[in-house]
N, C-alpha and C. Protein backbone atom coordinates (compact mmCIF):
# COMPACT_ATOMS: atom_id res chain seq x y z
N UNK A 1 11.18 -12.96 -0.19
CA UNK A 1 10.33 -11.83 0.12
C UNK A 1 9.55 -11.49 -1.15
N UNK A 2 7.95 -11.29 -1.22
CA UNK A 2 7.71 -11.03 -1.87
C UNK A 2 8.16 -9.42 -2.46
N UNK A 3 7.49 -8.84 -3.93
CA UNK A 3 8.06 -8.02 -4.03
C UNK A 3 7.38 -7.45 -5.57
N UNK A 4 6.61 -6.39 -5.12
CA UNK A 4 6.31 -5.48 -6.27
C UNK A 4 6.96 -5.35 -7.65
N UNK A 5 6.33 -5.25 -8.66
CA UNK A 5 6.81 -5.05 -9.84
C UNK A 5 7.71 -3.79 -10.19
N UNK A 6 9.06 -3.89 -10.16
CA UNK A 6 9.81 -2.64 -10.52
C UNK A 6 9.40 -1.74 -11.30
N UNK A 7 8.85 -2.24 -12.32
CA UNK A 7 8.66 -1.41 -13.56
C UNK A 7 7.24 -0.71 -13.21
N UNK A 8 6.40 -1.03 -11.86
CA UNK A 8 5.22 0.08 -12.08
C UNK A 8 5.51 0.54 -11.00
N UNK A 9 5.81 1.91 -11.12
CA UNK A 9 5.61 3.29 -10.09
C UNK A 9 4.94 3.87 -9.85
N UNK A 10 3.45 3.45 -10.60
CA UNK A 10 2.72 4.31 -9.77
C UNK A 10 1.28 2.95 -9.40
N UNK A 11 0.74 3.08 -7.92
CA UNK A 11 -0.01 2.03 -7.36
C UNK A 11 -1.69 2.56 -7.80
N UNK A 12 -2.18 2.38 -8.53
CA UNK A 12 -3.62 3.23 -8.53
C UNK A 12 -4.28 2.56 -7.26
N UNK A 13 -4.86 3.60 -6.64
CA UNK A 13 -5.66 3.24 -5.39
C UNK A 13 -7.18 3.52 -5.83
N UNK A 14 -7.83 2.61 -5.27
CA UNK A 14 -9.20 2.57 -5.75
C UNK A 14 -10.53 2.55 -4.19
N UNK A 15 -11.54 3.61 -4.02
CA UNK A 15 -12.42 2.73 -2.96
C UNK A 15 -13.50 2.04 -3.76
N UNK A 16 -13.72 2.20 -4.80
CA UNK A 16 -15.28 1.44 -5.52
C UNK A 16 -15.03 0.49 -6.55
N UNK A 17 -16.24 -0.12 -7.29
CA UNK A 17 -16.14 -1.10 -8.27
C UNK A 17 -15.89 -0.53 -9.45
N UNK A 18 -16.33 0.83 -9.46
CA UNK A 18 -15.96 1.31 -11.08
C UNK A 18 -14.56 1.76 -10.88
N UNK A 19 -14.31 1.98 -9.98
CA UNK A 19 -12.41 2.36 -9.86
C UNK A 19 -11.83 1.13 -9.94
N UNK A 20 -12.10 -0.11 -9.65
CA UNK A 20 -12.04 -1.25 -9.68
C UNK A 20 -11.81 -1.60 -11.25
N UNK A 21 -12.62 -1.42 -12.01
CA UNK A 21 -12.97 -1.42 -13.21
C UNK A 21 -12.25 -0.87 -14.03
N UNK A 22 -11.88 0.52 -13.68
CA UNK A 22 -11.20 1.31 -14.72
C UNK A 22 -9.55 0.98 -14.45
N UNK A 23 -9.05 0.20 -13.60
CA UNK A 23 -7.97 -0.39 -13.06
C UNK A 23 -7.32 -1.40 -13.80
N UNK A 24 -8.68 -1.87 -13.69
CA UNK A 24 -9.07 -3.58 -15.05
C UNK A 24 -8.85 -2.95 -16.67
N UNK A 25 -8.72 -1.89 -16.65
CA UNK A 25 -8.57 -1.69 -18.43
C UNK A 25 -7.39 -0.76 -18.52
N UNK A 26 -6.77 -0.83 -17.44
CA UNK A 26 -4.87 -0.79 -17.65
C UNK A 26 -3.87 -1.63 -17.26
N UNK A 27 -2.93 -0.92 -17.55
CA UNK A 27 -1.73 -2.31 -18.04
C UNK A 27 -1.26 -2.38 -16.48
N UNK A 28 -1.56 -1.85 -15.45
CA UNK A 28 -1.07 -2.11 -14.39
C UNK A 28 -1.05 -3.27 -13.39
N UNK A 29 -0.72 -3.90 -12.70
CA UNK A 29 -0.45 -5.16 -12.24
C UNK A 29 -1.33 -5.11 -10.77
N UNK A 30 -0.78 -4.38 -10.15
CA UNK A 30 -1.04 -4.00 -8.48
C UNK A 30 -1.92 -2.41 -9.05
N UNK A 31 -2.99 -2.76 -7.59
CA UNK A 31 -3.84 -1.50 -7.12
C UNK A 31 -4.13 -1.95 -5.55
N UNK A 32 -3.96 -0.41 -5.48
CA UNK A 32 -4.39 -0.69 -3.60
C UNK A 32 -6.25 -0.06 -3.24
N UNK A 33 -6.49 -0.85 -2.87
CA UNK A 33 -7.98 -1.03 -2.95
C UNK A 33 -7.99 -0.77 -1.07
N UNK A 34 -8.68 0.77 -0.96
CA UNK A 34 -8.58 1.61 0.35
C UNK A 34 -9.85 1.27 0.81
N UNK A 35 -9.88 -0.44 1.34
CA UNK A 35 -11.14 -0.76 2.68
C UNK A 35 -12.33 -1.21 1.09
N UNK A 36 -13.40 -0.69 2.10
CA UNK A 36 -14.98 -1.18 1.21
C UNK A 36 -16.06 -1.92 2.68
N UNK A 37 -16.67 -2.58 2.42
CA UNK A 37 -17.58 -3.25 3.27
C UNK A 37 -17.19 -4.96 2.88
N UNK A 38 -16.79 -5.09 4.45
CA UNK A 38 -16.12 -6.73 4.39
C UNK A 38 -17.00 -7.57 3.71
N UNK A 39 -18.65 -7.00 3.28
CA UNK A 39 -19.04 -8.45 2.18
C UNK A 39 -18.55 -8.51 0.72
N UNK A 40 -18.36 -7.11 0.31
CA UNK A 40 -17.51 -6.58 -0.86
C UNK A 40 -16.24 -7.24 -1.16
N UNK A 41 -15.40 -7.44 -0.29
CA UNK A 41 -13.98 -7.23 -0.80
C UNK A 41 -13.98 -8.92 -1.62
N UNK A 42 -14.44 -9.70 -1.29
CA UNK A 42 -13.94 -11.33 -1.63
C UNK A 42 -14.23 -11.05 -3.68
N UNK A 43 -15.40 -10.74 -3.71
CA UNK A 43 -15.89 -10.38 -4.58
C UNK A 43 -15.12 -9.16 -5.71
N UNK A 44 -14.62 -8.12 -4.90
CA UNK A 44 -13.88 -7.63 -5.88
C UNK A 44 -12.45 -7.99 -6.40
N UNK A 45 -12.00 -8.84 -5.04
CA UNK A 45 -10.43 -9.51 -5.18
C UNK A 45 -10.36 -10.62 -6.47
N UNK A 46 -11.75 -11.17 -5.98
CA UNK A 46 -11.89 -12.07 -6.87
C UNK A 46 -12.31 -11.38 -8.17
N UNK A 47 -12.99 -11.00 -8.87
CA UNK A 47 -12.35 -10.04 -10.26
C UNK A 47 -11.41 -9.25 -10.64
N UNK A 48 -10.67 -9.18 -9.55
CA UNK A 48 -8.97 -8.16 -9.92
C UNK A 48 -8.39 -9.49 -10.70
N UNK A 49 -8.29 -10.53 -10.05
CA UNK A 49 -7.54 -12.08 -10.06
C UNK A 49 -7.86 -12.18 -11.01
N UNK A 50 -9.36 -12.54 -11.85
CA UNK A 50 -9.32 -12.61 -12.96
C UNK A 50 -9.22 -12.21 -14.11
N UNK A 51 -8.66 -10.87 -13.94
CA UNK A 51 -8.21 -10.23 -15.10
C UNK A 51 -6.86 -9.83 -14.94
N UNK A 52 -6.11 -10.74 -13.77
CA UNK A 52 -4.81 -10.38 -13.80
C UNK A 52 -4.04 -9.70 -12.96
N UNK A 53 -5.07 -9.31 -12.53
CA UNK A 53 -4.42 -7.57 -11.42
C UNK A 53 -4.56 -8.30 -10.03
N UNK A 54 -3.79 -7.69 -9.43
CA UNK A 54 -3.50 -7.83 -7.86
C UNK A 54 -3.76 -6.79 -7.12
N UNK A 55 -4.19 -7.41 -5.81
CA UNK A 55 -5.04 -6.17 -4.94
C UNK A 55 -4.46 -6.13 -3.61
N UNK A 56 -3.52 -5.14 -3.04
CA UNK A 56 -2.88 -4.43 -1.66
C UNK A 56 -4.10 -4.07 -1.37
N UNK A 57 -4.90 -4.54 -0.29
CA UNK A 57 -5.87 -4.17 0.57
C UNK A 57 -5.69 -3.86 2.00
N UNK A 58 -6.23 -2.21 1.88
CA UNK A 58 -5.55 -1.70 3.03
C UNK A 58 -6.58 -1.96 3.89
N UNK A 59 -6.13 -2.49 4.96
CA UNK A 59 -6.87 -3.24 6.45
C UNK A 59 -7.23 -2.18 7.22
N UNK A 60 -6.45 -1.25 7.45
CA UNK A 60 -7.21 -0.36 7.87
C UNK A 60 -8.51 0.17 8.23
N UNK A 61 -8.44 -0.15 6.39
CA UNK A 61 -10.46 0.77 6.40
C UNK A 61 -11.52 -0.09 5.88
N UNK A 62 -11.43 -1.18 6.33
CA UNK A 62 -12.16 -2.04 5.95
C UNK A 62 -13.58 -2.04 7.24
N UNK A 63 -14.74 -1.54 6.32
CA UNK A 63 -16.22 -1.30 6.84
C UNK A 63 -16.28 -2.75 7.93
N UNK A 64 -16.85 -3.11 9.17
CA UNK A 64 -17.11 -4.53 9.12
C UNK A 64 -16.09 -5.16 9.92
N UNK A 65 -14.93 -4.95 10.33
CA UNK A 65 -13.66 -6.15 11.11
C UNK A 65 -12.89 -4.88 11.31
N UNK A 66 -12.50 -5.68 12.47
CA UNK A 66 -11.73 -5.03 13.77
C UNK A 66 -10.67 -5.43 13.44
N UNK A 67 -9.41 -4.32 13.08
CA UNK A 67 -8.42 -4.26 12.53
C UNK A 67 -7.20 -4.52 14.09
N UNK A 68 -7.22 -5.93 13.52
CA UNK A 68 -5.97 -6.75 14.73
C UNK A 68 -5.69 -8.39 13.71
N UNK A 69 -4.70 -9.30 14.61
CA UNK A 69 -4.20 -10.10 13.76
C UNK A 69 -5.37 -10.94 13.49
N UNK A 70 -6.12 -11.11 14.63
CA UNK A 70 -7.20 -12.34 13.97
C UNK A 70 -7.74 -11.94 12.36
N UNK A 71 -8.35 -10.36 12.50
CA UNK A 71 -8.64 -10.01 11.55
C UNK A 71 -7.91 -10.14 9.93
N UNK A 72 -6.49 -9.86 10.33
CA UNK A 72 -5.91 -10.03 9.14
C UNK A 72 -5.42 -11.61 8.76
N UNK A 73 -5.26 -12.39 9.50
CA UNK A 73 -5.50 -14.07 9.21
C UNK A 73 -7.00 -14.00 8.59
N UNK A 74 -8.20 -13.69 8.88
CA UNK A 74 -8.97 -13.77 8.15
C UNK A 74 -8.87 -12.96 6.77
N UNK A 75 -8.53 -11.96 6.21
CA UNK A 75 -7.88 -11.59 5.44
C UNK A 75 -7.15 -12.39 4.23
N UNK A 76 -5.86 -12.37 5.00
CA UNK A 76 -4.98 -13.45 4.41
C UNK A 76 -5.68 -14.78 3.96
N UNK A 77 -6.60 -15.56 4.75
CA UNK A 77 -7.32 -16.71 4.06
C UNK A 77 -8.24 -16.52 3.48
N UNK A 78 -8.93 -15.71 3.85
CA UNK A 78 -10.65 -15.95 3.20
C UNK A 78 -10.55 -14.93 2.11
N UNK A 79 -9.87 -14.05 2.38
CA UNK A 79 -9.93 -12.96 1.03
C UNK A 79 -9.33 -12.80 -0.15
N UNK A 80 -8.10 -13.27 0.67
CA UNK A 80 -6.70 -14.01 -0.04
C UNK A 80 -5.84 -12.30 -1.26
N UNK A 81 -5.92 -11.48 -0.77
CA UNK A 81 -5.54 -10.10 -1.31
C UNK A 81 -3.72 -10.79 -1.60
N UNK A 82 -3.37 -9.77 -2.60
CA UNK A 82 -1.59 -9.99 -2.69
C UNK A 82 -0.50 -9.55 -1.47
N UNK A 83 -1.81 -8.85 -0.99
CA UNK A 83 -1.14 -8.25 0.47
C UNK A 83 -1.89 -7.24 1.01
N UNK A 84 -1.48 -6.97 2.25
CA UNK A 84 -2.17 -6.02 2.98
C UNK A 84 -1.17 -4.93 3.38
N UNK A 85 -1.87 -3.08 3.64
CA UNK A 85 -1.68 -2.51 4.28
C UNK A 85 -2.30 -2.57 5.79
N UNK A 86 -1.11 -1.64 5.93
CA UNK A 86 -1.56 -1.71 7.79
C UNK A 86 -0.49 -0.66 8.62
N UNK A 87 -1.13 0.04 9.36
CA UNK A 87 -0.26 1.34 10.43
C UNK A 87 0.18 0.23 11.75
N UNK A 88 -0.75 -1.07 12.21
CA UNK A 88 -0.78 -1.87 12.96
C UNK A 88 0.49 -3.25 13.07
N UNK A 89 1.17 -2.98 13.66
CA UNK A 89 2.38 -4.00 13.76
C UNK A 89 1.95 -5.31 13.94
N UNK A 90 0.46 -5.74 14.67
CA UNK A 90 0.49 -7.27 14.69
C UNK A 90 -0.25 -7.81 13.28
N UNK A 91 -0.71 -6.74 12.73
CA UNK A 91 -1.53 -6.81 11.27
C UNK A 91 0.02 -7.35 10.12
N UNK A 92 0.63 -6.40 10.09
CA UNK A 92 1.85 -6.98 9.10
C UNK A 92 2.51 -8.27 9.83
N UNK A 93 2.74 -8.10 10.70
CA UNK A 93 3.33 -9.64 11.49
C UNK A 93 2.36 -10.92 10.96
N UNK A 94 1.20 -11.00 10.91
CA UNK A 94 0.37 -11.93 10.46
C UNK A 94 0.34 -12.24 8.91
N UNK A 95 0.15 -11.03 8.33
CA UNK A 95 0.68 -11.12 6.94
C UNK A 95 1.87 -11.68 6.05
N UNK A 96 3.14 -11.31 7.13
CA UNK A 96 4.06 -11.89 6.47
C UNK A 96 4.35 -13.20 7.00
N UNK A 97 3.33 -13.96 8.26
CA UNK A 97 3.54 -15.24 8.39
C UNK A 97 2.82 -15.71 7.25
N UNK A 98 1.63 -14.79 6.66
CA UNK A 98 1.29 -15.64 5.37
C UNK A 98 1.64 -15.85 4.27
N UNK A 99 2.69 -15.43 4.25
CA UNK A 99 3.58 -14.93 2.89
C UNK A 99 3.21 -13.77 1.83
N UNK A 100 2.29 -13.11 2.26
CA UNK A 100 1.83 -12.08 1.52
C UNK A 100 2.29 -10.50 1.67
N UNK A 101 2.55 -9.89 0.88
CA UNK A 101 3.09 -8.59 0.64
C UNK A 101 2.28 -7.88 2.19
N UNK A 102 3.67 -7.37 2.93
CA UNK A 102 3.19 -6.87 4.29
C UNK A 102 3.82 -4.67 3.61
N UNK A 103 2.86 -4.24 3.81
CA UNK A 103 3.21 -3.16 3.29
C UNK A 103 2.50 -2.00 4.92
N UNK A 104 3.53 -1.60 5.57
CA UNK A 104 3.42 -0.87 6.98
C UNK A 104 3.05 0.52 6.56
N UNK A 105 2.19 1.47 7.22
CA UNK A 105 1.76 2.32 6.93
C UNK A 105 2.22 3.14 7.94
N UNK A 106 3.14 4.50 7.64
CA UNK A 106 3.61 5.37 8.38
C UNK A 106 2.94 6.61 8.17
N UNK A 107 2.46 7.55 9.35
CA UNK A 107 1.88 8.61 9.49
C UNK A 107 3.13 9.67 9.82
N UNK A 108 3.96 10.51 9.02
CA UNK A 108 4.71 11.47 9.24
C UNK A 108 4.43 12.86 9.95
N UNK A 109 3.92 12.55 10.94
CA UNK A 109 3.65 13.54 11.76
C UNK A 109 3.86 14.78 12.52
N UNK A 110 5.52 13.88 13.29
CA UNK A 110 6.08 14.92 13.78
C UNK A 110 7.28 14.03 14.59
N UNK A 111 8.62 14.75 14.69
CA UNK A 111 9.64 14.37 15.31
C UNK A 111 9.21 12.44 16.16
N UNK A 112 8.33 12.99 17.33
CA UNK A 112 8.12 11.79 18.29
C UNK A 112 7.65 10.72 17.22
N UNK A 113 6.64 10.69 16.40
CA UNK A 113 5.86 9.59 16.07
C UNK A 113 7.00 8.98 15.00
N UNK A 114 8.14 10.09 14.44
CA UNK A 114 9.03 9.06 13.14
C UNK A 114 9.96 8.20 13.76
N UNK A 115 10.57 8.72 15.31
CA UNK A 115 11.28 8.02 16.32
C UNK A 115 10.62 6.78 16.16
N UNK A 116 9.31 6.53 16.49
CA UNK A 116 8.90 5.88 17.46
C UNK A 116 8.19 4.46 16.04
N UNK A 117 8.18 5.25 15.00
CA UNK A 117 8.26 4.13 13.67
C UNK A 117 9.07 3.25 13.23
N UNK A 118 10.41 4.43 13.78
CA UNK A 118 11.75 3.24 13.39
C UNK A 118 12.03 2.13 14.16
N UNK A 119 11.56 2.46 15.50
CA UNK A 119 11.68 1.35 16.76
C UNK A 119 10.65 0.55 15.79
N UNK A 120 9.34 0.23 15.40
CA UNK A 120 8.42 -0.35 15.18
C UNK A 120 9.42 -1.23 13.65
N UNK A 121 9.31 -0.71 13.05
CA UNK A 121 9.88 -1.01 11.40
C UNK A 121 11.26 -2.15 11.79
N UNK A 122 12.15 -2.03 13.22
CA UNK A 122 13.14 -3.01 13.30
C UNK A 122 12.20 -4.07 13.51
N UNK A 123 10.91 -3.82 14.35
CA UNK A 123 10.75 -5.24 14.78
C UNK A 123 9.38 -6.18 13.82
N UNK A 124 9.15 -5.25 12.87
CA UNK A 124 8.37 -5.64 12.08
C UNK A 124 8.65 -6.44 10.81
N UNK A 125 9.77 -5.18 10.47
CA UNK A 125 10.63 -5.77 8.70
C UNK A 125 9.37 -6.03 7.89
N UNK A 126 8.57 -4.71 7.45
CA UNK A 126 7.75 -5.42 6.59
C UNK A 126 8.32 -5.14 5.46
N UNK A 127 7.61 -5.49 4.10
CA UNK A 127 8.35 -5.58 2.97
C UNK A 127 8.66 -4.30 2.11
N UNK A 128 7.65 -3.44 2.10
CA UNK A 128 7.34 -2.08 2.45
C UNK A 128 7.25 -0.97 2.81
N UNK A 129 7.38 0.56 2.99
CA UNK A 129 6.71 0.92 3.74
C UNK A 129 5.95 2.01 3.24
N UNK A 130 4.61 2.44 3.34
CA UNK A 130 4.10 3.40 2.58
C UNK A 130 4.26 5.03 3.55
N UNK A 131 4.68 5.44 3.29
CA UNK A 131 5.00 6.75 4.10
C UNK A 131 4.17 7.94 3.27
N UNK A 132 3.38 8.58 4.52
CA UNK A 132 2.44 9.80 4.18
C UNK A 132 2.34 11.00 5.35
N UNK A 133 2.36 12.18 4.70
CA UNK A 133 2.06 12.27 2.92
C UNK A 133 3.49 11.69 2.44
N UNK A 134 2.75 11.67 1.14
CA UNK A 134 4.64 11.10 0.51
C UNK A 134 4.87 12.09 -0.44
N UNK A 135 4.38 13.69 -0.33
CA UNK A 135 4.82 14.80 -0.82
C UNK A 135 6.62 15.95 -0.20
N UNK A 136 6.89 14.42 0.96
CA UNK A 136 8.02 15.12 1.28
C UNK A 136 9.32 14.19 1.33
N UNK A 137 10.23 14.82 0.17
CA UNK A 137 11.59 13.97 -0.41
C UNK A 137 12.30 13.76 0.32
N UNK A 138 12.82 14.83 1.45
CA UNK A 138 13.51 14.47 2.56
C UNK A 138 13.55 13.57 3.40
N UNK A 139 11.70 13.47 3.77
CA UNK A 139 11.87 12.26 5.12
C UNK A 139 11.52 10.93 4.01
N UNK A 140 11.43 11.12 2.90
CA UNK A 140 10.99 9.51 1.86
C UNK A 140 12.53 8.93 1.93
N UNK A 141 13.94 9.87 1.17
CA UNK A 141 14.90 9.50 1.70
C UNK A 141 15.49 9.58 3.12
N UNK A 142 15.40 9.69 3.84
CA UNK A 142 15.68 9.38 5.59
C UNK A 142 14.97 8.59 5.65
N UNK A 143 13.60 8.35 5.55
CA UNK A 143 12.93 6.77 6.07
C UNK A 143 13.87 5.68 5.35
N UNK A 144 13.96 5.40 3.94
CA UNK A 144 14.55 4.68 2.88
C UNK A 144 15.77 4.45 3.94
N UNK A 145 16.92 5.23 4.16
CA UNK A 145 18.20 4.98 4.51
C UNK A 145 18.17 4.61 5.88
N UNK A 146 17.33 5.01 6.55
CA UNK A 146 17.24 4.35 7.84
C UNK A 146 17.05 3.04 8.20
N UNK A 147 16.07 2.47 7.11
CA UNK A 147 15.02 1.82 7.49
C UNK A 147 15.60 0.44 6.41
N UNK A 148 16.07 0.58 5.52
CA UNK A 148 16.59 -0.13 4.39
C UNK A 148 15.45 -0.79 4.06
N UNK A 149 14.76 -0.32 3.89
CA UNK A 149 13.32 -0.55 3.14
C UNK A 149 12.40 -0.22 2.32
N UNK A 150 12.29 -1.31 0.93
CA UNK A 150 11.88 -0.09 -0.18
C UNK A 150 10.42 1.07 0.48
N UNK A 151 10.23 1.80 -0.33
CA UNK A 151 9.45 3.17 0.52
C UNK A 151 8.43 2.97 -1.09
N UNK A 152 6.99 3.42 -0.56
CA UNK A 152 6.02 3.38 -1.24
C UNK A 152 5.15 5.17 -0.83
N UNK A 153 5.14 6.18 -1.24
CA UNK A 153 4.83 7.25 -1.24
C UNK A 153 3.46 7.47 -1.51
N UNK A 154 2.48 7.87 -0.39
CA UNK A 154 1.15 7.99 -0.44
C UNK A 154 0.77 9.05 0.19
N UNK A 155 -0.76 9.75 0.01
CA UNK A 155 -1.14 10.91 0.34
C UNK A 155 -0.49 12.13 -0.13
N UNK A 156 -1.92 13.32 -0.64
CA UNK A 156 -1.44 14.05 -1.46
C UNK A 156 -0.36 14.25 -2.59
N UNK A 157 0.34 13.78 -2.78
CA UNK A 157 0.42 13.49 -4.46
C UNK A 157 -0.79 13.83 -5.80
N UNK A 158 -0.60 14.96 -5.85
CA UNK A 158 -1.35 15.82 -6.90
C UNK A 158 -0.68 15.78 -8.35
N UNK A 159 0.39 15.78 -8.52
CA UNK A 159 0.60 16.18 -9.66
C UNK A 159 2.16 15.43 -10.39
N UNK A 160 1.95 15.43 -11.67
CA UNK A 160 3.59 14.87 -12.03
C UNK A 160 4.77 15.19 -11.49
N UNK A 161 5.05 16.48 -10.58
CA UNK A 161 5.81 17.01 -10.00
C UNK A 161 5.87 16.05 -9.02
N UNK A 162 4.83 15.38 -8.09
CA UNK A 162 4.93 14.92 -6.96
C UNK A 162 5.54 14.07 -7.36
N UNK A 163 5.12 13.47 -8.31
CA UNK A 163 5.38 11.90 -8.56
C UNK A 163 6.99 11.76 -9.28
N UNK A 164 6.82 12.75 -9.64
CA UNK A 164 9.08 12.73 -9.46
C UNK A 164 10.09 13.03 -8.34
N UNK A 165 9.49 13.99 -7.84
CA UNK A 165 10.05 14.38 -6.28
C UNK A 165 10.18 13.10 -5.66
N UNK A 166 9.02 12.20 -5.31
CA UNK A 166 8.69 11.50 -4.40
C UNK A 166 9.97 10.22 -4.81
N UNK A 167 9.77 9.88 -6.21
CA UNK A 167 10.78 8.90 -6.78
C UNK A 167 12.44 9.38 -7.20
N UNK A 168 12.64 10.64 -7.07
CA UNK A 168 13.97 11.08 -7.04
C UNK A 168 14.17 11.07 -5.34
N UNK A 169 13.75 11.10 -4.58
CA UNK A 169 13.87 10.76 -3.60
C UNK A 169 14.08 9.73 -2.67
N UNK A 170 14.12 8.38 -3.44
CA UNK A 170 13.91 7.28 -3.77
C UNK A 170 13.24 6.30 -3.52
N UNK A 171 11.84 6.77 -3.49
CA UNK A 171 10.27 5.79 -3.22
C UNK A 171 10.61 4.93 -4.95
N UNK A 172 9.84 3.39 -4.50
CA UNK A 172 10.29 2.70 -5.47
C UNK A 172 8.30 2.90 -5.99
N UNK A 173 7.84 3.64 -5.72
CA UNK A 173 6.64 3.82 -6.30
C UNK A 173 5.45 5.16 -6.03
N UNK A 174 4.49 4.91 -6.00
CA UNK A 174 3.40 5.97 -5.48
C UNK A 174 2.33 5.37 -5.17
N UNK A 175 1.65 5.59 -4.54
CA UNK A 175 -0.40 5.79 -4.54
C UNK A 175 -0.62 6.50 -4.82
N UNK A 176 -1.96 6.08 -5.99
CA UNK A 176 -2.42 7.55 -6.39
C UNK A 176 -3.78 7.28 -6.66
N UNK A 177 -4.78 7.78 -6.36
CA UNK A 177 -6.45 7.53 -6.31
C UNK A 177 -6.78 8.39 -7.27
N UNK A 178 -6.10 9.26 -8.28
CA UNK A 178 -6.23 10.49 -8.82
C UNK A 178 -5.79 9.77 -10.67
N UNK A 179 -6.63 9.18 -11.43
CA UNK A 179 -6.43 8.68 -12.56
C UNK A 179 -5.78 9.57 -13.47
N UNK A 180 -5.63 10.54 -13.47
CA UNK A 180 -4.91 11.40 -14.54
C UNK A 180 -3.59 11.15 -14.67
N UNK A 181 -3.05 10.80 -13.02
CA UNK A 181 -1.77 10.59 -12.99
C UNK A 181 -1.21 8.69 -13.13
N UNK A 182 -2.29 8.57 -12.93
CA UNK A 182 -2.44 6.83 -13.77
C UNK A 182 -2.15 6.44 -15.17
N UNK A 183 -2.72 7.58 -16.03
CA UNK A 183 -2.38 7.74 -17.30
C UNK A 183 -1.16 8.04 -17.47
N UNK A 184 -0.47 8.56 -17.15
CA UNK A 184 0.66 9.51 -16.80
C UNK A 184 1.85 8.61 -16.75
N UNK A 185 1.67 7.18 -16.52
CA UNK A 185 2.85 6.65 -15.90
C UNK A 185 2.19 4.99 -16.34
N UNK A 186 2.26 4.78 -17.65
CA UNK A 186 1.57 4.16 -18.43
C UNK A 186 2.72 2.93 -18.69
């Protein structure tokens, strides 16, 4: 199984080239790069790569392709990212036939929809799971113990506070689009 770098906890999330950029002049390994316009992405993957860095590209929000498996086989080949996000179960299923970091995207909503994740998460097993917001410790540990799956904590996360809560709780990381807290966790 593939598998994120222990030692970085926090994921800088980026939507542009200068976030792209300012990504490129830290020590961080992985950034999750939230969509762009499908002529964009080959192009920016391909300068993460060459300076080292690896790019979780969330499928989701990608301008341009219809977020299903064909889509993410195209993905997986032509774009060739370290892995993909995805809320979409046949999207991570495709991913991890490619061997690439399948990272499942959970919307914490309300009672019905966390039920109805865990049914999803047995039959998925992605490697992952990013749970949002990931400003709440309780359901980060209940997803974690349920789910036996490391937990990746995204949305709203403001502040160093979050970003301990979220990891005393036991997310083995964060997203964070918010560079201050990039610095922060150096």
């Amino acid at each position: 199984m593939p598998l994120l770098s222990l030692d970085q906890i926090v994921l800088p999330a980026v939507r542009k080239q200068k976030d792209v950029e300012a990504v490129i002049a830290t020590p961080y390994t992985y950034m999750v790069l939230l969509g762009g316009h499908l002529g964009q992405l080959k192009p920016i993957v391909d300068l993460a790569n060459q300076h080292g860095k690896k790019v979780l590209l969330h499928a989701d929000l990608i301008d341009g392709l219809k977020n299903d498996e064909y889509a993410a086989e195209f993905l997986c080949q032509s774009i060739r990212p370290s892995g993909l996000i995805s809320t979409r179960s046949t999207v991570i299923a495709r991913t991890k036939k490619n061997g690439l970091i399948a990272i499942q995207r959970l919307f914490l909503i309300d009672s019905d929809a966390i039920e109805h994740s865990y049914t999803l998460l047995e039959k998925t097993r992605p490697d992952y799971i990013e749970v949002l917001p990931g400003i709440m410790p309780d359901m980060i540990r209940e997803v974690k113990e349920r789910s036996g799956i490391p937990i990746i904590a995204g949305g709203l996360i403001r502040t160093p506070g979050d970003v301990s809560n979220a990891l005393a709780a036991g997310a083995s990381a964060i997203t964070t689009s918010r560079k201050e807290l990039w610095q922060n966790y150096r």
